[in-house]
Protein backbone atom coordinates (compact mmCIF):
# COMPACT_ATOMS: atom_id res chain seq x y z
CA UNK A 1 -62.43 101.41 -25.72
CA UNK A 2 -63.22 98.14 -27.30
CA UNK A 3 -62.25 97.57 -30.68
CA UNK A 4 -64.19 95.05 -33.05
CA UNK A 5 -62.89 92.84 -35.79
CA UNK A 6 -65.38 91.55 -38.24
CA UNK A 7 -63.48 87.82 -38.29
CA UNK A 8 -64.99 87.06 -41.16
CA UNK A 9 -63.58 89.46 -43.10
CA UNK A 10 -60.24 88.97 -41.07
CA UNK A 11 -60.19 85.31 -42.32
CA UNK A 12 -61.02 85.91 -46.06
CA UNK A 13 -57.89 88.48 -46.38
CA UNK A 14 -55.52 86.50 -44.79
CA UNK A 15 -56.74 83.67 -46.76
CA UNK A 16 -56.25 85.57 -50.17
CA UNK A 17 -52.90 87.13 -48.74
CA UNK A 18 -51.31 83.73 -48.41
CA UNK A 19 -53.19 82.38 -51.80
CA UNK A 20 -51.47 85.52 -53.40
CA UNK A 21 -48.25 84.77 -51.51
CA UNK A 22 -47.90 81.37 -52.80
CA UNK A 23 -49.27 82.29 -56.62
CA UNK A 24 -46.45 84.66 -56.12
CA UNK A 25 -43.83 82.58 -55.04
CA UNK A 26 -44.57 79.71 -57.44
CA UNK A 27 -44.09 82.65 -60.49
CA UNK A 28 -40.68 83.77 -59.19
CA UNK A 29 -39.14 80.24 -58.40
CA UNK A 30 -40.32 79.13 -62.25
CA UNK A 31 -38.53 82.29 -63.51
CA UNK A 32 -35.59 81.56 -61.36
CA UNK A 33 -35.22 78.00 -62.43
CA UNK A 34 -35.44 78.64 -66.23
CA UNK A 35 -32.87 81.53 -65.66
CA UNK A 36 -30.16 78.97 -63.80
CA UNK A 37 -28.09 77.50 -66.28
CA UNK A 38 -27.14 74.09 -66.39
CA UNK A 39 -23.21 74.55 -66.01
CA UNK A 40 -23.46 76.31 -62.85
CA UNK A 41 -25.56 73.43 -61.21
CA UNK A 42 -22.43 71.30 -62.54
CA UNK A 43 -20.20 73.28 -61.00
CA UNK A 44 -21.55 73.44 -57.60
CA UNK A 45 -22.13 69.37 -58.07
CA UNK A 46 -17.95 68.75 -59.13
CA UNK A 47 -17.29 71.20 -56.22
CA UNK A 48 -19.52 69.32 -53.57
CA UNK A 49 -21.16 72.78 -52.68
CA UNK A 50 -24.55 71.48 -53.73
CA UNK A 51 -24.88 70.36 -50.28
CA UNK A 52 -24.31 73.98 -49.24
CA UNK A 53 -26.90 75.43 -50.87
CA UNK A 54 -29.35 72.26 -50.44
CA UNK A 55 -28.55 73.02 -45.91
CA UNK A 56 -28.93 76.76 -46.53
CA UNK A 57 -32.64 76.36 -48.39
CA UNK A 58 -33.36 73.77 -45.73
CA UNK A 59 -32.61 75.83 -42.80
CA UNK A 60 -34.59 79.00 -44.98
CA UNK A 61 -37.95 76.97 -45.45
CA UNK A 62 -37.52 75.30 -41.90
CA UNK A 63 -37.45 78.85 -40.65
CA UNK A 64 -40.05 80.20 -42.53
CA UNK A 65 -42.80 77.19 -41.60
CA UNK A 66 -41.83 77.85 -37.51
CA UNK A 67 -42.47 81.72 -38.03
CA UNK A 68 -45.83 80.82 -39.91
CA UNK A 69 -47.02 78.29 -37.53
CA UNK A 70 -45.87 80.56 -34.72
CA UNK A 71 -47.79 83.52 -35.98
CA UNK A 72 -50.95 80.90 -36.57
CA UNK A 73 -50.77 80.15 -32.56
CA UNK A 74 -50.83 83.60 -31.95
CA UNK A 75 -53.45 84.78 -34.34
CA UNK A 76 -55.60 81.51 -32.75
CA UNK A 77 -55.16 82.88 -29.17
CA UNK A 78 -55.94 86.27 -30.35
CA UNK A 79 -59.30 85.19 -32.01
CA UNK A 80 -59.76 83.37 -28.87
CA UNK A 81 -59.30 86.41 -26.63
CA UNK A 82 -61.50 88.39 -28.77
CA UNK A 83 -64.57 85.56 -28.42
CA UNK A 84 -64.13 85.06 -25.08
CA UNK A 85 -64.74 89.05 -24.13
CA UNK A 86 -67.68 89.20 -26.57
């Protein structure tokens, strides 16, 4: 049994997932930022444990971009798979 995907309507909701995702993610990091206050920042600069925190978010978005541009090469093949047995 053959299932089909209208890829049109595939691409538009992934499209407006990841426009939500990012609207969403800009609106939480804004609130986060004006909730931080400025002595802690201090702190974590007189302590050297900036560093810390700049490796951890590093490693965090580093991870996040591979699983995205992993998930991108798989959705590609799929589409491709799909075409090619049209």
């Amino acid at each position: 049994m053959k299932m089909k995907i209208d890829m049109k309507n595939y691409k538009s909701t992934i499209k407006n997932i990841a426009k939500f995702s990012l609207v969403f993610l800009g609106i939480v990091l804004s609130f986060n930022a004006q909730a931080q206050e400025p002595e802690m920042a201090e702190k974590f600069r007189q302590d050297g444990m900036i560093y810390v925190v700049i490796v951890i978010m590093s490693i965090v978005m580093i991870g996040l971009l591979l699983f995205v541009f992993l998930t991108d090469r798989k959705v590609k093949k799929l589409e491709k798979l799909i075409k090619d047995e049209e």
